[in-house]
Protein backbone atom coordinates (compact mmCIF):
# COMPACT_ATOMS: atom_id res chain seq x y z
CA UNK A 1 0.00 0.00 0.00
CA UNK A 2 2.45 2.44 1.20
CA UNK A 3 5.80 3.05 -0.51
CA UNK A 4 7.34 6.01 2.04
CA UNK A 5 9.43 2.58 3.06
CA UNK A 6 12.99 3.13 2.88
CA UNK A 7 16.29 1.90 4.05
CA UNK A 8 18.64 4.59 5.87
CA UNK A 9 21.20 3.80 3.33
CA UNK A 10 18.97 4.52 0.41
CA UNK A 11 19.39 7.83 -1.88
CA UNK A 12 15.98 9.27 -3.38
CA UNK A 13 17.95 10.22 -6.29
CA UNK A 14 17.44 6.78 -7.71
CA UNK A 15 13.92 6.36 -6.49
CA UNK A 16 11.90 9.51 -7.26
CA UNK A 17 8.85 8.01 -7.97
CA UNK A 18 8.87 6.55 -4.25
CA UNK A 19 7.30 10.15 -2.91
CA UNK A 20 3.64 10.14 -3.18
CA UNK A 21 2.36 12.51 -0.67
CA UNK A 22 -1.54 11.81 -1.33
CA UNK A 23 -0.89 8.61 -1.01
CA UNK A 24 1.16 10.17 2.70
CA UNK A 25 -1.61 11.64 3.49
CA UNK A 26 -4.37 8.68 3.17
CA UNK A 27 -1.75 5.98 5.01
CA UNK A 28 -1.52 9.12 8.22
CA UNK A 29 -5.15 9.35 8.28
CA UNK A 30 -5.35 5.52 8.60
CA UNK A 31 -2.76 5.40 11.14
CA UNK A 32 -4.38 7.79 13.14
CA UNK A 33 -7.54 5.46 13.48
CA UNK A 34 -5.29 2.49 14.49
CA UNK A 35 -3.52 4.37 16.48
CA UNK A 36 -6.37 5.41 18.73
CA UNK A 37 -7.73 2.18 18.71
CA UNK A 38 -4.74 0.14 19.34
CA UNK A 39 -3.82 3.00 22.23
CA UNK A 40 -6.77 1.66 24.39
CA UNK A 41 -5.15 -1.72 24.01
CA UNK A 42 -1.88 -0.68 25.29
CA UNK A 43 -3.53 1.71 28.07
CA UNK A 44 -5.20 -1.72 29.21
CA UNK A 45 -1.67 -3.37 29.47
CA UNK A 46 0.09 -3.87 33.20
CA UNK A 47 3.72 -3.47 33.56
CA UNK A 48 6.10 -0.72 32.53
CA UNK A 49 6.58 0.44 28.73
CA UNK A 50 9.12 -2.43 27.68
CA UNK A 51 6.61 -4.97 29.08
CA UNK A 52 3.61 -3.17 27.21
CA UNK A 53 5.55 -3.29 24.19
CA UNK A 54 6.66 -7.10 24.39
CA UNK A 55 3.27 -7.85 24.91
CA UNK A 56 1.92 -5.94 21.96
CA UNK A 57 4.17 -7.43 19.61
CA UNK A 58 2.91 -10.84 20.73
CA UNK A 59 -0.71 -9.85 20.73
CA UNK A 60 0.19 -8.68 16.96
CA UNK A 61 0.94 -12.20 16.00
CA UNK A 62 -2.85 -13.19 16.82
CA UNK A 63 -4.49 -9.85 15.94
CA UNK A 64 -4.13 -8.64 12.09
CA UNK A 65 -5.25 -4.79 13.32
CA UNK A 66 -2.43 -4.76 15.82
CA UNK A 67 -0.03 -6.25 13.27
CA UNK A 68 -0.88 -3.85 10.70
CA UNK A 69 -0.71 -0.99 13.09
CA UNK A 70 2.83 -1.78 14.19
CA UNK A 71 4.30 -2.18 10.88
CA UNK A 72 2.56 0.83 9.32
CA UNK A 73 3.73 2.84 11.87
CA UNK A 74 7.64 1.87 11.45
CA UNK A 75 7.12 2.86 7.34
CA UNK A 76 5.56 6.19 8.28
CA UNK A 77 7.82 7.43 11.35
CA UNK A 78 10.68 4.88 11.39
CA UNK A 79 13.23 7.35 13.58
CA UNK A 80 10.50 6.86 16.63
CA UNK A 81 11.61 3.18 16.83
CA UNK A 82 15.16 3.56 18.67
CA UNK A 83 15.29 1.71 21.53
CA UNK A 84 11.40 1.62 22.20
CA UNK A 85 8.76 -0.15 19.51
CA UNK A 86 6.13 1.97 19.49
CA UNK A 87 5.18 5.77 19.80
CA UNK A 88 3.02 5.17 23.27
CA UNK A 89 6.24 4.66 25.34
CA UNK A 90 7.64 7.69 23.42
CA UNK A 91 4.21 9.70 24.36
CA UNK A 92 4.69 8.26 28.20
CA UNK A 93 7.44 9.53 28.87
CA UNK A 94 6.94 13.25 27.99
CA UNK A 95 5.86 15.46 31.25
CA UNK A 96 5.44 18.97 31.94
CA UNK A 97 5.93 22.12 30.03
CA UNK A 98 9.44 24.03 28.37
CA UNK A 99 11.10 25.88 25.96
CA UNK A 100 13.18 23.95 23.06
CA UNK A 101 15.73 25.87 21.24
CA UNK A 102 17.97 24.64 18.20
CA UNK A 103 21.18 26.14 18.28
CA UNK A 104 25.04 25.38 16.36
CA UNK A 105 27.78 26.96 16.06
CA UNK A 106 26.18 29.99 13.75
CA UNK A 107 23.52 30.60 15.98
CA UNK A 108 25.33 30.40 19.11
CA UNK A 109 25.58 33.96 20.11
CA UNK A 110 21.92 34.86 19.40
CA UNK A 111 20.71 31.67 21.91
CA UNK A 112 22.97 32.96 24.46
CA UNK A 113 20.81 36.66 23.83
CA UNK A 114 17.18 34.78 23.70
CA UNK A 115 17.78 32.46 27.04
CA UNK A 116 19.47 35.13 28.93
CA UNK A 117 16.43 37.60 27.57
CA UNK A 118 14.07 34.92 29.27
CA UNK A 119 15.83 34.15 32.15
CA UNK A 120 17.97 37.48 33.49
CA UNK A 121 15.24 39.99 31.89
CA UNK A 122 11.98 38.24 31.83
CA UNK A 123 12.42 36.25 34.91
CA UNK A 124 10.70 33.30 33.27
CA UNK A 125 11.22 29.63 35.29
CA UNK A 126 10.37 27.50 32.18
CA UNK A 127 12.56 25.28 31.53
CA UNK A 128 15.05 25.26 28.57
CA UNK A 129 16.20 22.10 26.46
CA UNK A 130 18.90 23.44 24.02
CA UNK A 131 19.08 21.28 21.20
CA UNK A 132 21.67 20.55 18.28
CA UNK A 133 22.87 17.64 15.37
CA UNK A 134 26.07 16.20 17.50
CA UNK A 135 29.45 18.17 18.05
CA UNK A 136 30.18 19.14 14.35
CA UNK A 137 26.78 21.03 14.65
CA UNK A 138 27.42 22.75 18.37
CA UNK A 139 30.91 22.59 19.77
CA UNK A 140 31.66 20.61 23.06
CA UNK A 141 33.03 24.10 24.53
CA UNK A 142 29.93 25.79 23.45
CA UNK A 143 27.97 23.37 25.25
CA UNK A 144 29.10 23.76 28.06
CA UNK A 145 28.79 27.39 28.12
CA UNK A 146 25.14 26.91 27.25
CA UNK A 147 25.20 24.41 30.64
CA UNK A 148 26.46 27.09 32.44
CA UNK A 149 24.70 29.81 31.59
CA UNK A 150 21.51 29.50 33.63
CA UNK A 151 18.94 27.36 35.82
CA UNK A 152 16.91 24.67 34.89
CA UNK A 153 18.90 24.42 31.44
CA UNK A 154 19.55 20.94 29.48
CA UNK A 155 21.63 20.50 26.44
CA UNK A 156 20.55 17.70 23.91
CA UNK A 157 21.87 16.13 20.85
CA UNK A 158 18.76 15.10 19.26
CA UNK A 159 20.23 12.16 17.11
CA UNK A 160 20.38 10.42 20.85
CA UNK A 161 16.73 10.39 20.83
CA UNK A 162 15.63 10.01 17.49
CA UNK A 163 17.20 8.02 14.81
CA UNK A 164 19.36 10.20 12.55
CA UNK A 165 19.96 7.39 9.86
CA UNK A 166 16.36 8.00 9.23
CA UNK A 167 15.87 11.43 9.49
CA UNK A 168 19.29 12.62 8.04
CA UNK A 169 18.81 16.04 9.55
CA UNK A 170 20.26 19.84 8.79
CA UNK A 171 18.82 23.41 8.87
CA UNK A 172 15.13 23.69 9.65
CA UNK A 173 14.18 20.18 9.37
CA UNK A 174 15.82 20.00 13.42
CA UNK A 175 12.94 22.17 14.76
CA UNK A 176 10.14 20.48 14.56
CA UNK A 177 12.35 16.54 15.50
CA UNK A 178 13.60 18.83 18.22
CA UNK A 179 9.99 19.25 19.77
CA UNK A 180 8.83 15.65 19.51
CA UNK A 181 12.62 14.72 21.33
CA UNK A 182 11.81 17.04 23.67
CA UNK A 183 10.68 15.46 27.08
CA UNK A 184 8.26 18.51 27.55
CA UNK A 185 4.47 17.15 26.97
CA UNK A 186 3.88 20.82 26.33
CA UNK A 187 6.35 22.05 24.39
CA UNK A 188 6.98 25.11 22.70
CA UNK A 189 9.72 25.72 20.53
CA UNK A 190 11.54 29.18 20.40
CA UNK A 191 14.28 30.07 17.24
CA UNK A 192 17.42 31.39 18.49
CA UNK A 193 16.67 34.95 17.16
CA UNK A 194 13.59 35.10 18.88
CA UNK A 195 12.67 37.75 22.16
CA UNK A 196 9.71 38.21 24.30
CA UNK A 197 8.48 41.22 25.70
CA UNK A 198 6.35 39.36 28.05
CA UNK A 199 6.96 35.68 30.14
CA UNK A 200 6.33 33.00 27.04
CA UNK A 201 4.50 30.95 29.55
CA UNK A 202 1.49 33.28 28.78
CA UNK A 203 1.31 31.18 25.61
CA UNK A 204 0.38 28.25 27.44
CA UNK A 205 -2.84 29.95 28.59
CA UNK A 206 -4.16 31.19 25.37
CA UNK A 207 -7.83 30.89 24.57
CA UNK A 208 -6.69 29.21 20.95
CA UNK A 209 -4.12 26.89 22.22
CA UNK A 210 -6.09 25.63 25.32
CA UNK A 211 -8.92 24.68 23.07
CA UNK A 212 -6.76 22.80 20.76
CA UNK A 213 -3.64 21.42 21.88
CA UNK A 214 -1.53 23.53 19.11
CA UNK A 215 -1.34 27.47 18.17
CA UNK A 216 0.92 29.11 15.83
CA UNK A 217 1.47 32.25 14.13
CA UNK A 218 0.73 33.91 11.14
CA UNK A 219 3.84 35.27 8.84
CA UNK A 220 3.61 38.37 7.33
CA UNK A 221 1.39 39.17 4.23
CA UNK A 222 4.19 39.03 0.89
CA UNK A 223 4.49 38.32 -2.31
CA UNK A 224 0.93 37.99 -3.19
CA UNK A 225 -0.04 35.55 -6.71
CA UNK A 226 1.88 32.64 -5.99
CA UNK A 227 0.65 29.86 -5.89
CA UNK A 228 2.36 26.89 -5.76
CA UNK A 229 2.19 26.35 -1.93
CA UNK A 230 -1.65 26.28 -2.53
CA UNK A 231 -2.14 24.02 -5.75
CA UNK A 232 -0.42 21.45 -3.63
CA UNK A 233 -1.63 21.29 -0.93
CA UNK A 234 -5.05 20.86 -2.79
CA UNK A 235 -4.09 18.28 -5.10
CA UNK A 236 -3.01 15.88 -2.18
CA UNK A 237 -5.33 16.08 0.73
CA UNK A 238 -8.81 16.99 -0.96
CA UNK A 239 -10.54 17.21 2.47
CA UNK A 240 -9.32 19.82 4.48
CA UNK A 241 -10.66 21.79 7.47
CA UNK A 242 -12.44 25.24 7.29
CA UNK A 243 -9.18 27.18 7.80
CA UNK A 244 -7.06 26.25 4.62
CA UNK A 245 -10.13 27.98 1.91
CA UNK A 246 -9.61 31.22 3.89
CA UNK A 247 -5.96 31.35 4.07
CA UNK A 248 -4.19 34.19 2.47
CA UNK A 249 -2.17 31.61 1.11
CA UNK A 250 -5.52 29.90 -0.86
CA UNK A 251 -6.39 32.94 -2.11
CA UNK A 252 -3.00 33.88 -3.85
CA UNK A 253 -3.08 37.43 -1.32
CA UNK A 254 0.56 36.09 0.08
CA UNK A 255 2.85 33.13 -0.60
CA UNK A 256 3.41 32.73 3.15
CA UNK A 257 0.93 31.99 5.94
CA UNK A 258 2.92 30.36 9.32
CA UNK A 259 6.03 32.23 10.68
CA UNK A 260 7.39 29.32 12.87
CA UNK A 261 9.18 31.40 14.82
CA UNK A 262 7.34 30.00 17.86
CA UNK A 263 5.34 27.08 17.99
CA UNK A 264 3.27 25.66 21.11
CA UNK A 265 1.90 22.56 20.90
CA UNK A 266 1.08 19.79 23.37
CA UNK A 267 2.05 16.42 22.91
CA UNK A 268 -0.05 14.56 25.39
CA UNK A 269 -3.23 15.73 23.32
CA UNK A 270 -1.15 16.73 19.56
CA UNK A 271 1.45 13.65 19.27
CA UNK A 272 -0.28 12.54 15.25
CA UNK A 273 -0.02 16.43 14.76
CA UNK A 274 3.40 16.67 15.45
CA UNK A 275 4.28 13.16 14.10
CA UNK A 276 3.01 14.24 10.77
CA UNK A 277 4.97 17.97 10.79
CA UNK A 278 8.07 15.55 11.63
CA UNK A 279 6.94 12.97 8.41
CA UNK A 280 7.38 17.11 6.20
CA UNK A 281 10.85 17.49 7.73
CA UNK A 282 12.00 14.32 7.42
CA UNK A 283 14.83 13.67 3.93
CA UNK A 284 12.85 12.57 1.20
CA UNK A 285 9.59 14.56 2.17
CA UNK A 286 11.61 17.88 2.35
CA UNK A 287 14.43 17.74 -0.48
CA UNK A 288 11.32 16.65 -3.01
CA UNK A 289 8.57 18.02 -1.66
CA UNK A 290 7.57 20.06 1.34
CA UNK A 291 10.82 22.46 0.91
CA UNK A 292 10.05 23.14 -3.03
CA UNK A 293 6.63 23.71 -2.53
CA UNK A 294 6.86 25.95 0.60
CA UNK A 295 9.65 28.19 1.86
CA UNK A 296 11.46 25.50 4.41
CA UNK A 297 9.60 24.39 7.32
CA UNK A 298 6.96 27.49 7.74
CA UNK A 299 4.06 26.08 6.21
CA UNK A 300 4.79 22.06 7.45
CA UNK A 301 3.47 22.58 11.01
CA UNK A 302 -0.24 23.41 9.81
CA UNK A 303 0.00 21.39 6.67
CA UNK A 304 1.23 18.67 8.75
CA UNK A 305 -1.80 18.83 10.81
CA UNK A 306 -3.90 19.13 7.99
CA UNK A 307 -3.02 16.11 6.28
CA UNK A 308 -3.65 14.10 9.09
CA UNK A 309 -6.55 15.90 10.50
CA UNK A 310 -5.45 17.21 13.89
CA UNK A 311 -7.39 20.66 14.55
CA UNK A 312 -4.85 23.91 15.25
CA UNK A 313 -5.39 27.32 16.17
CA UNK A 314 -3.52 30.62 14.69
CA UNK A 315 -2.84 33.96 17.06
CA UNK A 316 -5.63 36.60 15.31
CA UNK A 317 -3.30 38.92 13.76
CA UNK A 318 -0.61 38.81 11.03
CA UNK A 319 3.33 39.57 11.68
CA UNK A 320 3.83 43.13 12.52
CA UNK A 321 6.79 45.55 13.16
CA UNK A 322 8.49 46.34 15.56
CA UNK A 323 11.32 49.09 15.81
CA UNK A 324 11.88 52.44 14.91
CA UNK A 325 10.51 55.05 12.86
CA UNK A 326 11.20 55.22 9.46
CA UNK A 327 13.47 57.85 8.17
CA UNK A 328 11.38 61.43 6.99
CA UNK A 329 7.90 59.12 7.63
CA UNK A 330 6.58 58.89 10.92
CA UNK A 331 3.72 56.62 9.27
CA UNK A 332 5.94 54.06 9.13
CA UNK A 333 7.82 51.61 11.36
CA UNK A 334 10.80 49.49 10.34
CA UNK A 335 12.61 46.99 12.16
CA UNK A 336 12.30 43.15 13.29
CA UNK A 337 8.89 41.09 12.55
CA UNK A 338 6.64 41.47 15.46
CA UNK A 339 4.09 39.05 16.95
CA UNK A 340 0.65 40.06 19.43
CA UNK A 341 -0.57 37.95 21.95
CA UNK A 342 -4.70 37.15 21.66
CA UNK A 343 -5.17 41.03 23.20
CA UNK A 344 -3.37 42.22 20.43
CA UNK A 345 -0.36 43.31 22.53
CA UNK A 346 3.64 42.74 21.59
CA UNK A 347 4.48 39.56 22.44
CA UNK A 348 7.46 38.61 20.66
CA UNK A 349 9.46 39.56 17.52
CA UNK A 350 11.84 37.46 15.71
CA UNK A 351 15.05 38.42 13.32
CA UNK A 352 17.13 39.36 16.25
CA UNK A 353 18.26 42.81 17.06
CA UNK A 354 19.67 44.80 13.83
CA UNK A 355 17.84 47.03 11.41
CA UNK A 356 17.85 44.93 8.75
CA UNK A 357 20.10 41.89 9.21
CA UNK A 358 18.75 40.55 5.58
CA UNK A 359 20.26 44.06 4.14
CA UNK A 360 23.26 43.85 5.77
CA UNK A 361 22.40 46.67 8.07
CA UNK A 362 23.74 45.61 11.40
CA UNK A 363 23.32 48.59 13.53
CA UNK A 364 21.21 47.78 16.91
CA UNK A 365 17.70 49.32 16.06
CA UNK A 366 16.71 51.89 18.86
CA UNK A 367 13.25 49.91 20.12
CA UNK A 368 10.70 52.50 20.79
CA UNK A 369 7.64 51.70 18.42
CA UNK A 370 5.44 48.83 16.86
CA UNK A 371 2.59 48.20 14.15
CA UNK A 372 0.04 46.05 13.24
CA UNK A 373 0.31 43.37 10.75
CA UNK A 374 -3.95 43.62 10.14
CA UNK A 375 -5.93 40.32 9.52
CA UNK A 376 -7.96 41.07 11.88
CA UNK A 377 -10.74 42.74 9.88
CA UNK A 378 -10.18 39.21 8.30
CA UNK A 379 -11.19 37.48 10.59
CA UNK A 380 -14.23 39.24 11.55
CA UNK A 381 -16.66 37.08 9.84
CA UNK A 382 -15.24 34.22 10.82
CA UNK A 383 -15.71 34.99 14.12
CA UNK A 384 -19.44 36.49 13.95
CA UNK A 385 -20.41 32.78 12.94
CA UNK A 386 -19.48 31.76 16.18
CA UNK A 387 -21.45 33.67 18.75
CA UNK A 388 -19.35 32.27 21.67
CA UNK A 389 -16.31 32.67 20.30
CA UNK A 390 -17.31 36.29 19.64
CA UNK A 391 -17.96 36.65 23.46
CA UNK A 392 -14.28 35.26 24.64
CA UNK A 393 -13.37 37.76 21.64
CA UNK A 394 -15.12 40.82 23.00
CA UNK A 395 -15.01 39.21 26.65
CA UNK A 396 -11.03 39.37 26.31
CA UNK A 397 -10.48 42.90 24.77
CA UNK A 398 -13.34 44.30 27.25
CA UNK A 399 -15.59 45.09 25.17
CA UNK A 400 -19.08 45.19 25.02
CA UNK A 401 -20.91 44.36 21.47
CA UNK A 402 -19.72 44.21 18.26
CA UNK A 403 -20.39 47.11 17.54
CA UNK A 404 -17.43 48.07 19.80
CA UNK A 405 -15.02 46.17 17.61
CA UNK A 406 -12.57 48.66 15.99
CA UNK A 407 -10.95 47.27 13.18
CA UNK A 408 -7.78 48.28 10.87
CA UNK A 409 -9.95 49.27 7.44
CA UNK A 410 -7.17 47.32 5.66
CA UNK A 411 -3.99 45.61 6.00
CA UNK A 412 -0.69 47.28 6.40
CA UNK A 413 1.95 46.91 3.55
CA UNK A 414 5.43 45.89 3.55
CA UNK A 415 8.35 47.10 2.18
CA UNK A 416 10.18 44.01 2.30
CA UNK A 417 13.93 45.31 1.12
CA UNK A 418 13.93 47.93 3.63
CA UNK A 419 11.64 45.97 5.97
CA UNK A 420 9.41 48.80 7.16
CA UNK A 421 5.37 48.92 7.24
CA UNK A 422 3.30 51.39 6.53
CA UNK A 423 -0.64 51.77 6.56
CA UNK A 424 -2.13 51.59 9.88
CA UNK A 425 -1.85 52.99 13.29
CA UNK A 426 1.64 53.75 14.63
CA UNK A 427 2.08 52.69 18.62
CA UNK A 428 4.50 53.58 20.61
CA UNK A 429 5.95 50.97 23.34
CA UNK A 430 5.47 51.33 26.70
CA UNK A 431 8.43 52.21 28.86
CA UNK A 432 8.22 48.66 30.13
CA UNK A 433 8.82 47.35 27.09
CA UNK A 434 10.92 49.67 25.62
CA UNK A 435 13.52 48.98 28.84
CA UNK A 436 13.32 45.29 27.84
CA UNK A 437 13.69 45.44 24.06
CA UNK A 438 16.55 48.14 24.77
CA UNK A 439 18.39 45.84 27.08
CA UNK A 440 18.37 42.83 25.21
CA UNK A 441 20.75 45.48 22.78
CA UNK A 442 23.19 45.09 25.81
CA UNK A 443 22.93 41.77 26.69
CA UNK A 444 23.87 40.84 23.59
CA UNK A 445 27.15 42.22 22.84
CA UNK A 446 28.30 39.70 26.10
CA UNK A 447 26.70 36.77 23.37
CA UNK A 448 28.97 38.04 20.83
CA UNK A 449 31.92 38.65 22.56
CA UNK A 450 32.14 34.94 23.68
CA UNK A 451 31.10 33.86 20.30
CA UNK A 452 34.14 35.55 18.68
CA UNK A 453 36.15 33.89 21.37
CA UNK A 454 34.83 30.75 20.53
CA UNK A 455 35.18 31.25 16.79
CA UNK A 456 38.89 32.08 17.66
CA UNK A 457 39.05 28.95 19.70
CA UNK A 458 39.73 30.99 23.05
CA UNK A 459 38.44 29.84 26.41
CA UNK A 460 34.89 31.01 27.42
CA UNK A 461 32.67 31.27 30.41
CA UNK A 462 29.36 32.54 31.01
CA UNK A 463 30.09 33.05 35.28
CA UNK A 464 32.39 35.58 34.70
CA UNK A 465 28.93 38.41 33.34
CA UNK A 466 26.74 39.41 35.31
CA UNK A 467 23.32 39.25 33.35
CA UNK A 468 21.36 41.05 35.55
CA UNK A 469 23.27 44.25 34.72
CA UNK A 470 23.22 47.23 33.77
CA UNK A 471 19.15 46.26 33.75
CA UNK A 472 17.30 45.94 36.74
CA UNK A 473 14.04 46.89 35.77
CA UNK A 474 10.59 45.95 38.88
């Protein structure tokens, strides 16, 4: 039935025709029936995980379902199966809630900025797994500075988890392995150029993410017309949910829709969800497929979830600015993509802490204002369907009627080379969150000095900064 089967010495080169990603998505969707059912079975089962699993395997040899199950699941996700036999003992094991970050040797000094921005400045106690691909990707020495560095901190080389033979890992494809290695149940995974401007355990009490087990956010609105992302996604999973039709992304208004920046998603109630983001990432799927049709791994974690039919939920608003005002136009902000919480407030912002890094414009940006991405005038109608989710809508902004509901009369517009917006309402940051944006400027230059070092091979050690100055802010 299924021909995603493959050795882990095997090179897709020679077997093109072995990608069929309709015929993906049917064999997930069938999985995700067994898996459900044969989950009660295991549930029912005394003894610890290994002695679940032996006796599953011998209850296969009577039970054609369980059979099936077992060896369907080891063609569809065959890097679960190292050192356990089945995804349950995987799901087991996971507990509590944390932060996952993927960092190497290029991204070294902007992790250092994002966890000491959480920890020194934010005073969050979430805990923070640091993930990378093995010492070639992230350097014994830097490591152990990454050990060092904090509380609660653990430093993971995923291919210990998962198996790597099978997965064959590099650039974005770690993220989403990185969650599922995680031992968080709720897990949410933060880039290494991403900062908060509030605790990121508020995302763990969102209305959209408690009622589904998964939020993410939208990207900015660019490059509208294209529509390859789109056409595909129709041609191989013909039934999709009610969010995919009103996508910017299905109506050709912007070739991106998910900035996965962040991600939250929970994997005692999500697991198939984030199985099937993992199946995108994983060699064959991306090099042929999911990484030609979409720009890297942005668009696998809802696609993912669509193919398999796992429900999701997206923060209201698209990615915004957040900065400085533009030079001789005080209509317009450039700077770093910003992100709102479900009030519509700065949450986070991702791209790290130049003007425009993509331009080669590395001057700190001087944080003191922030705009709107839009989408929520959008969303409006969605919404009105709903009445109850209109009145946690209204209930949450304090408002009272719809008729209350201010909207932006039209999405802002990027200038993408220069990264500015223009075309709604300027705010200005609070003094709150200007001190925090502003300090993360001098954190950082502590993240780079010990990343030179370490490029230069020279001794380094976290201990000897103090990251609670010069900030100290109540």
């Amino acid at each position: 039935m299924l021909k995603q089967e493959y050795g882990k010495d095997e090179d897709l080169k020679d077997h093109p025709e072995r990608i069929d990603m309709a015929e993906l998505a049917r064999a997930e969707r069938l999985y995700k029936s067994l898996w459900l059912h044969v989950k009660t079975i295991y549930d029912g089962l005394s003894g610890r995980d290994r002695e679940r699993e032996r006796t599953l395997t011998q209850m296969a040899k009577s039970k054609p379902e369980i059979d099936f199950f077992l060896r369907l699941e080891k063609r569809l996700y065959p890097w679960t199966h190292y050192g356990r036999q089945t995804t349950f003992s995987l799901q087991r094991a996971f507990n509590g809630r944390g932060i996952v970050i993927c960092a190497g040797n290029n991204q070294f000094e902007f992790a250092v900025t994002a966890i000491q921005a959480i920890r020194a400045r934010l005073k969050s106690t979430l805990p923070i797994q640091v993930f990378h691909m093995g010492d070639g990707d992230l350097s014994p020495d830097r490591q152990k500075y990454f050990r060092e560095m904090t509380t609660d901190i653990e430093v993971i080389d995923v291919t210990q988890t998962l198996d790597n033979g099978y997965m064959k890992l590099g650039g974005w494809a770690i993220k989403p392995f990185a969650m599922l290695a995680s031992s968080f149940e709720e897990v949410m995974f933060v880039d290494a150029d991403v900062y908060f401007l509030q605790d990121p355990e508020v995302l763990f009490d969102d209305p959209g993410y408690k009622a589904t087990g998964a939020l993410f956010f939208y990207d900015r609105t660019l490059f509208p017309g294209w529509k390859d992302g789109a056409n595909w996604l129709r041609s191989v999973t013909p039934m999709l949910s009610t969010f995919p039709p009103l996508s910017r992304m299905f109506r050709y208004l912007s070739a991106h829709e998910q900035e996965s920046g962040v991600v939250v998603i929970n994997k005692k109630t999500r697991l198939l969800g984030m199985l099937a983001v993992c199946k995108m990432n994983s060699k064959w799927e991306r090099d042929h497929v999911s990484y030609k049709v979409f720009h890297g791994d942005k668009e696998t974690f809802w696609t993912g979830f669509e193919m398999i039919q796992e429900p999701y939920a997206f923060m209201r608003s698209y990615g915004g600015v957040i900065g400085e005002l533009r030079e001789g136009n005080d209509k317009s902000v450039c700077g770093a993509q910003m992100h709102q919480d479900h009030l519509r407030q700065p949450l986070w912002w991702n791209g790290g802490l130049y003007r425009n890094k993509n331009s080669g414009v590395t001057r700190n940006l001087n944080f003191g204002y922030w705009m709107d991405g839009g989408g929520q005038q959008q969303h409006r109608e969605w919404y009105t369907k709903d009445q109850d989710t209109m009145k946690q809508i209204l209930a949450d902004l304090g408002l009272r009627s719809e008729s209350e509901l201010k909207l932006e009369p039209g999405d802002a517009e990027w200038d993408f080379g220069e990264s500015c917006l223009a075309g709604a309402t300027v705010h200005q940051l609070s003094q709150i969150q200007k001190d925090f944006a502003n300090s993360y400027v001098q954190i950082d230059r502590f993240g780079r000095e010990d990343g030179a070092k370490a490029h230069r091979g020279e001794p380094i050690d976290p201990k000897k900064h103090n990251w609670e100055e010069p900030f100290n802010h109540s």
